[in-house]
C-alpha atoms as a PDB file:
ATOM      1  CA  UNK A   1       9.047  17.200 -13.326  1.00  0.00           C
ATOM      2  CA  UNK A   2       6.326  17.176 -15.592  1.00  0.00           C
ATOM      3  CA  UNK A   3       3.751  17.415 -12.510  1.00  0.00           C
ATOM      4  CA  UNK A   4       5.506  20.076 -10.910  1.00  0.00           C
ATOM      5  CA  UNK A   5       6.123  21.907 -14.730  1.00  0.00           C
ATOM      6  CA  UNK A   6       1.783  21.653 -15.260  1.00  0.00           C
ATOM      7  CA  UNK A   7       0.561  22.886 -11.480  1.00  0.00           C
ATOM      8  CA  UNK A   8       3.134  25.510 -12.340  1.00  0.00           C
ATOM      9  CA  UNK A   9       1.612  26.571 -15.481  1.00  0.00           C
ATOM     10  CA  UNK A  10      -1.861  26.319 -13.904  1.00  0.00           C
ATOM     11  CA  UNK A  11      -0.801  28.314 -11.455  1.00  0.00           C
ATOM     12  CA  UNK A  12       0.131  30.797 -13.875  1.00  0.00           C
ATOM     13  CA  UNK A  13      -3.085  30.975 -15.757  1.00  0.00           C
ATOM     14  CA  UNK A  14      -2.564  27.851 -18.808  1.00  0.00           C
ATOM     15  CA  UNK A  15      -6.350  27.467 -19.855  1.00  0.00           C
ATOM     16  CA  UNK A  16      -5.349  24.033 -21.109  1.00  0.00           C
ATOM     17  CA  UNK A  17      -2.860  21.448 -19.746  1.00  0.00           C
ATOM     18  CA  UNK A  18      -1.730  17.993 -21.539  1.00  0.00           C
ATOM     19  CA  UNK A  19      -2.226  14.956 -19.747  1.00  0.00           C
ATOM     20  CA  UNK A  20      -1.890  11.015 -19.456  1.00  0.00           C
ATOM     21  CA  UNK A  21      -3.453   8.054 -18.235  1.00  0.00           C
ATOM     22  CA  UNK A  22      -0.867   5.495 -17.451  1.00  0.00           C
ATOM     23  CA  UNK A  23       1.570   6.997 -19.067  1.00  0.00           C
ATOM     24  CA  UNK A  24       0.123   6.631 -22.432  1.00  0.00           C
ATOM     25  CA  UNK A  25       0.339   9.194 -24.908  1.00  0.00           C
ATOM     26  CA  UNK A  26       1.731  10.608 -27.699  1.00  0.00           C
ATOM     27  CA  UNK A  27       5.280  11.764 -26.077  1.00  0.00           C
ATOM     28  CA  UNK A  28       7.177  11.443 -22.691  1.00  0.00           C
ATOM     29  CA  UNK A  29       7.208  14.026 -20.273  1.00  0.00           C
ATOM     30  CA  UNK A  30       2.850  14.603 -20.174  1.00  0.00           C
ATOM     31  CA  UNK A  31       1.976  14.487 -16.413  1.00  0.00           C
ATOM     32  CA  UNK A  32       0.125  11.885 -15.171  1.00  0.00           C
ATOM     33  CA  UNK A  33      -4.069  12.950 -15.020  1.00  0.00           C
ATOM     34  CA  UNK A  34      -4.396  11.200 -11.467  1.00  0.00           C
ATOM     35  CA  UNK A  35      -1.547  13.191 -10.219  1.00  0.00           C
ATOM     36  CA  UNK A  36      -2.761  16.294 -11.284  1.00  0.00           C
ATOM     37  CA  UNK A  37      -6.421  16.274 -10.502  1.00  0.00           C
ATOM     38  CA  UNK A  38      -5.892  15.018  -6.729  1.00  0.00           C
ATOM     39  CA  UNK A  39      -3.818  17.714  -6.792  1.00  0.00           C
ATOM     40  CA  UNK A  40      -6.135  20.211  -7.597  1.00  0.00           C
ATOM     41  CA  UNK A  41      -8.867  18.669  -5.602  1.00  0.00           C
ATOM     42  CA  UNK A  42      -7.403  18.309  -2.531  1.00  0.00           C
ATOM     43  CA  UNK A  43      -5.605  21.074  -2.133  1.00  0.00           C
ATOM     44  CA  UNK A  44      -8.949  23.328  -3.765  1.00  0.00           C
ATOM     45  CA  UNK A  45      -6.966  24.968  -6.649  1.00  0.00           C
ATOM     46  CA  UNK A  46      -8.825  24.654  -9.674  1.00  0.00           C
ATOM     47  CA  UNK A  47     -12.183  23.230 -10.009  1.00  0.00           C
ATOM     48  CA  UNK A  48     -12.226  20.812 -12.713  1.00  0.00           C
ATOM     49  CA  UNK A  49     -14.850  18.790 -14.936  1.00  0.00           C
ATOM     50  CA  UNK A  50     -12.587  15.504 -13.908  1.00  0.00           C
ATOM     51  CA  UNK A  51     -13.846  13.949 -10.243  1.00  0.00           C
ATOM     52  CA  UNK A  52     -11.347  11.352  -8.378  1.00  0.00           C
ATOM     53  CA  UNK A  53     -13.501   8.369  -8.651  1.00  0.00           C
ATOM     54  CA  UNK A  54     -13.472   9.276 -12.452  1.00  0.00           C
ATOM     55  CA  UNK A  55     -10.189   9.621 -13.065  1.00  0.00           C
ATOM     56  CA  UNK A  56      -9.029   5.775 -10.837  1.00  0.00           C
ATOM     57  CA  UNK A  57     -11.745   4.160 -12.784  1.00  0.00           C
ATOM     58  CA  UNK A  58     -10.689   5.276 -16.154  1.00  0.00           C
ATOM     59  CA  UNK A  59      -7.291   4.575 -14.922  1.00  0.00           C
ATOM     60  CA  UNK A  60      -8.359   1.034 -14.056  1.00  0.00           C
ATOM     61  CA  UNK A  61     -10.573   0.907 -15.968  1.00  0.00           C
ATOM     62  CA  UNK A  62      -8.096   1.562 -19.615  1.00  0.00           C
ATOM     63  CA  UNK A  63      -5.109  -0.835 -17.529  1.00  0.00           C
ATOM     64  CA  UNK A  64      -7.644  -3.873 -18.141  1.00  0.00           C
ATOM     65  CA  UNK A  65      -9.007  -2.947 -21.693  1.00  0.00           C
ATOM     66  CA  UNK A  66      -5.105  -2.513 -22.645  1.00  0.00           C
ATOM     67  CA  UNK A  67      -3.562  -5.444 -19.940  1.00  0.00           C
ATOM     68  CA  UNK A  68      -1.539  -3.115 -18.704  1.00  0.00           C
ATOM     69  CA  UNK A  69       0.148  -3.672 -15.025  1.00  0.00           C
ATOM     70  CA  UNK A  70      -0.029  -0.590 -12.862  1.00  0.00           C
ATOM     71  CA  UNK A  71       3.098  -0.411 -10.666  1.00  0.00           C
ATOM     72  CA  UNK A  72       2.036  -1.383  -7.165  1.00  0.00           C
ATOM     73  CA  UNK A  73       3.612   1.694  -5.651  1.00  0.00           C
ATOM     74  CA  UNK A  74       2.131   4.390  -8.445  1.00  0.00           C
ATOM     75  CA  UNK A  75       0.904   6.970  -6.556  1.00  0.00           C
ATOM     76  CA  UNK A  76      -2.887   7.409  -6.305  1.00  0.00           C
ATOM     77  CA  UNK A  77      -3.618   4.300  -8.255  1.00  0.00           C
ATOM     78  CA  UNK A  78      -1.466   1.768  -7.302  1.00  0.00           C
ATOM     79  CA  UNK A  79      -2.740  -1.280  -5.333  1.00  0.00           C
ATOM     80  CA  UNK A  80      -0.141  -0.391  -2.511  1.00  0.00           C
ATOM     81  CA  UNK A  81      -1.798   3.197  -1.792  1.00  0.00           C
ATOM     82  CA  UNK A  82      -3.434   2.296   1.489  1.00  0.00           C
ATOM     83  CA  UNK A  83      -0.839  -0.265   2.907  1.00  0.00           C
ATOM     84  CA  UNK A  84       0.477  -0.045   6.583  1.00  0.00           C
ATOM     85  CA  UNK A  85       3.214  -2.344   7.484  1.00  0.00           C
ATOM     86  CA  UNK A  86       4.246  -0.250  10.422  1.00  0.00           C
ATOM     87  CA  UNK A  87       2.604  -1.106  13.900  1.00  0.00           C
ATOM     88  CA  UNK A  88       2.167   3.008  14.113  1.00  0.00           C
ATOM     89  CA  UNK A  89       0.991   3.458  11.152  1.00  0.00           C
ATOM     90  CA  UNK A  90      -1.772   0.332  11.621  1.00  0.00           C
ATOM     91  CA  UNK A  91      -2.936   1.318  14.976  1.00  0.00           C
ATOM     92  CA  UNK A  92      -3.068   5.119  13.631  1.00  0.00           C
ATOM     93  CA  UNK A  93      -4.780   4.215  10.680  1.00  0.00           C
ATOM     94  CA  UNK A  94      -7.392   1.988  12.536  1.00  0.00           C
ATOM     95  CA  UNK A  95      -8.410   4.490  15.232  1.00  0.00           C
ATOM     96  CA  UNK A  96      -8.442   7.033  12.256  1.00  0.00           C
ATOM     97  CA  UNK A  97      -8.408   6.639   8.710  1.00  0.00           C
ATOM     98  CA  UNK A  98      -6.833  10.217   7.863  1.00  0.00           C
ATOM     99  CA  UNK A  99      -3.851   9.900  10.330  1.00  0.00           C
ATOM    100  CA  UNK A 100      -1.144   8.894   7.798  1.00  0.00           C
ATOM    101  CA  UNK A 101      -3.181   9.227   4.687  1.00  0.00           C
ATOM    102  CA  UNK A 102      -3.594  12.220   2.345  1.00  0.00           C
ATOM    103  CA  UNK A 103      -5.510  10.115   0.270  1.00  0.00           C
ATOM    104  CA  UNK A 104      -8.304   8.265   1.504  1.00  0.00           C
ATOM    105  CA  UNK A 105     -10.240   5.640   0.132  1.00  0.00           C
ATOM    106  CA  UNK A 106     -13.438   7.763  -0.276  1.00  0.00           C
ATOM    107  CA  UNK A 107     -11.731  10.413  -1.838  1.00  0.00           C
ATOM    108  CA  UNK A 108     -11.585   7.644  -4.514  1.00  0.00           C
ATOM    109  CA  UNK A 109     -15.026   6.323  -4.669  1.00  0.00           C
ATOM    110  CA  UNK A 110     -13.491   3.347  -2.417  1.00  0.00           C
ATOM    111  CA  UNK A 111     -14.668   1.807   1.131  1.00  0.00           C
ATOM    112  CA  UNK A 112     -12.680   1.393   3.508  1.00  0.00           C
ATOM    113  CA  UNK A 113     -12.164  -2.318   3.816  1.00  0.00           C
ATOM    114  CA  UNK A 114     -12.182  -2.643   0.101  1.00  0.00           C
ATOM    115  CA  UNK A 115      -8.561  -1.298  -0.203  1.00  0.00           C
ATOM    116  CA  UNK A 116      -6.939  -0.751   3.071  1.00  0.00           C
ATOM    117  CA  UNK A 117      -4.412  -3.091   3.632  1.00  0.00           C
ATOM    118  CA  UNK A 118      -2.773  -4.055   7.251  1.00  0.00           C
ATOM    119  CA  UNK A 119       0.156  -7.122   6.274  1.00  0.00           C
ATOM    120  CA  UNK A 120       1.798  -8.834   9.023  1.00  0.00           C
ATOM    121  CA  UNK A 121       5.543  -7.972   8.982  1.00  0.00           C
ATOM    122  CA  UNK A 122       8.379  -7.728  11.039  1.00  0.00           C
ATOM    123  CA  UNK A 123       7.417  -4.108  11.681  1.00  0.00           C
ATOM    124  CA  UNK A 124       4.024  -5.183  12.916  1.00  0.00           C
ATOM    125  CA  UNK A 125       2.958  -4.192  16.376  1.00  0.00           C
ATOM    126  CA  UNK A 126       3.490  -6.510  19.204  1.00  0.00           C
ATOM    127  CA  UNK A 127      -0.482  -6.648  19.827  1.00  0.00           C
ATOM    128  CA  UNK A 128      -1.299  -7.412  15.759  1.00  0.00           C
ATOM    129  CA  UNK A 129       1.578  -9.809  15.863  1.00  0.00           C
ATOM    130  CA  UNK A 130       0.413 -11.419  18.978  1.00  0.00           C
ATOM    131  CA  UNK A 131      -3.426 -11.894  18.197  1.00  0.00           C
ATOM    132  CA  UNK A 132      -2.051 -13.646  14.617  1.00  0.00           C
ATOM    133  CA  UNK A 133       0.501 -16.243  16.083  1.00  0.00           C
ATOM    134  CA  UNK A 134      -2.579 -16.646  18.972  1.00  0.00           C
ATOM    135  CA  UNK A 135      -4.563 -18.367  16.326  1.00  0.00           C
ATOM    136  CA  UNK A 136      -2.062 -20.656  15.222  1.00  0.00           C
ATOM    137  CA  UNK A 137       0.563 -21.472  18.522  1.00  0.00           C
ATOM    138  CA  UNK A 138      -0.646 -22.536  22.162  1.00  0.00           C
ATOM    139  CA  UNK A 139      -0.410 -19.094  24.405  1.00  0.00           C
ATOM    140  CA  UNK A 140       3.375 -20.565  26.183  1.00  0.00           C
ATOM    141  CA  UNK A 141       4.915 -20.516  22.195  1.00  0.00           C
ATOM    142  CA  UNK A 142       3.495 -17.141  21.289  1.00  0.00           C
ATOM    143  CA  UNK A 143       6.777 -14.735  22.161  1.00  0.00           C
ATOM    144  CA  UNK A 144       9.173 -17.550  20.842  1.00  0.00           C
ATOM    145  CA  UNK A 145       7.290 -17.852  17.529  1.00  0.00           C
ATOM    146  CA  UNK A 146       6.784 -13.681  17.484  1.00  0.00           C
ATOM    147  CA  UNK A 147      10.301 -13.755  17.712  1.00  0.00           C
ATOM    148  CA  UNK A 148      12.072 -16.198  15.296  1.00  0.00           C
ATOM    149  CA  UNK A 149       9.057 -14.745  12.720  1.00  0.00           C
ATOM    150  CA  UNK A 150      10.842 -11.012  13.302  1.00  0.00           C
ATOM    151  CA  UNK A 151      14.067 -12.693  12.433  1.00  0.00           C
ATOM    152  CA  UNK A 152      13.920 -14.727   9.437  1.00  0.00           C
ATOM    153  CA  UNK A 153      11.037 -11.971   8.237  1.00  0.00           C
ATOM    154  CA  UNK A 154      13.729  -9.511   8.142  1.00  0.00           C
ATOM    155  CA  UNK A 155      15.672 -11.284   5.906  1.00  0.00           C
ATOM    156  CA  UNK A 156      12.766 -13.029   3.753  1.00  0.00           C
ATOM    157  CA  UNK A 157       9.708 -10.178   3.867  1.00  0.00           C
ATOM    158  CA  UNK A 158       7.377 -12.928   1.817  1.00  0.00           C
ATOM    159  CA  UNK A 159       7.470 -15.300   4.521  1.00  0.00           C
ATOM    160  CA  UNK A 160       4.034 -15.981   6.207  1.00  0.00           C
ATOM    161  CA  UNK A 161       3.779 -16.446  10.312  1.00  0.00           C
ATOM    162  CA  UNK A 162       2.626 -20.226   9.231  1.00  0.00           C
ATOM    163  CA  UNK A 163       5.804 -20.821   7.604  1.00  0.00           C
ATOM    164  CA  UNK A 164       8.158 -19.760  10.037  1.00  0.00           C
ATOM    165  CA  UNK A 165       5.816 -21.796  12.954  1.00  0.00           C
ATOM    166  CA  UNK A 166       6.249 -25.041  10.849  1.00  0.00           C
ATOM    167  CA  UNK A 167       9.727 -24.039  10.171  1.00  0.00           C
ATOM    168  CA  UNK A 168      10.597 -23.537  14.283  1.00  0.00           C
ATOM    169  CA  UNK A 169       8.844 -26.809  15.106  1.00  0.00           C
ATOM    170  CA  UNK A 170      11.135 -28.600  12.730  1.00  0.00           C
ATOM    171  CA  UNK A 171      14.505 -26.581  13.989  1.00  0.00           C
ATOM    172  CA  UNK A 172      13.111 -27.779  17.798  1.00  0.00           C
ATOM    173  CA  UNK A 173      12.619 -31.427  16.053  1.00  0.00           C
ATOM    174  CA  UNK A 174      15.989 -32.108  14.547  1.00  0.00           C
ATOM    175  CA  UNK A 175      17.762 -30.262  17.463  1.00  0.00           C
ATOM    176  CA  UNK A 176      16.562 -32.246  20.282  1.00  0.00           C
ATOM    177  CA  UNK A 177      16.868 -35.075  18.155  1.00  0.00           C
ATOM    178  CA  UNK A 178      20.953 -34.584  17.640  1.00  0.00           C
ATOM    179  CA  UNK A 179      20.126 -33.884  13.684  1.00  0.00           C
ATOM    180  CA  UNK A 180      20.551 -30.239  13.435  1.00  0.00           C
ATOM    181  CA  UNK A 181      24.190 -28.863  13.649  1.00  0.00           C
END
């Protein structure tokens, strides 16, 4: 609320707004400065003496000085901004970075392959799922591998391609051995 309450009283002429970084201040309920100024800057509705690449470096920039953890998923500064787990969204976001972004990395004084993030998951596409297990299975144990991967990722989202490979090659082991029931 307290974003919505400030571009509403900006909107409505306030000459002065109060603000956080991080959540830090002197009372609940200030709205958070990176929330506000993208905002504004993206959307062109107030100029402002505050630039994006300002405001996520302070931001970072105060969470080391005070060794404070930024929530992953904290919208416009959170390390999770520019992650695709979705096929759709990687592919889109490949052939062009503003397809499922509002945000882009420049916008915060970031490149591109500093930040963007493409994890393999079960949600991956077929083609970024293939050309991973290609580089660790021969070609005939690529779908089987894709496969079992899509499973037991579904139910354990850490779990790396590598592990479920080594973990398929002993199921395979003990079951043609008579060990697995």
């Amino acid at each position: 609320m307290a974003t919505a309450n400030t571009l509403a009283a900006i909107l409505n002429g306030a000459k002065q707004i109060e603000t956080t970084f991080l959540g830090i201040g002197e009372r609940a309920g200030n709205a958070p400065i990176e929330e506000i100024i993208t905002i504004l800057t993206k959307k062109q509705i107030e100029s402002t003496e505050f630039t994006l690449p300002d405001v996520y470096k302070t931001s970072i920039n105060i969470s080391k000085i005070l060794d404070f953890q930024i929530s992953e998923n904290k919208p416009i500064i959170g390390e999770n901004i520019f992650k695709h787990e979705s096929g759709i969204h990687q592919d889109g976001t490949k052939k062009n970075i503003n397809m499922y972004q509002y945000l882009v990395p420049s916008d915060l004084g970031l490149k591109n392959s500093q930040v963007v993030q493409f994890p393999i998951s079960n949600i991956s596409s077929k083609k970024i799922l293939h050309n991973k297990f290609k580089s660790i299975v021969n070609t005939e144990e690529i779908d089987e591998n894709i496969s079992f991967y899509k499973l037991v990722n579904k139910f354990s989202p850490e779990v790396a391609p590598e592990d479920t490979v080594d973990l398929l090659q002993i199921i395979k082991r003990r079951s043609k051995d008579g060990n697995f029931k």
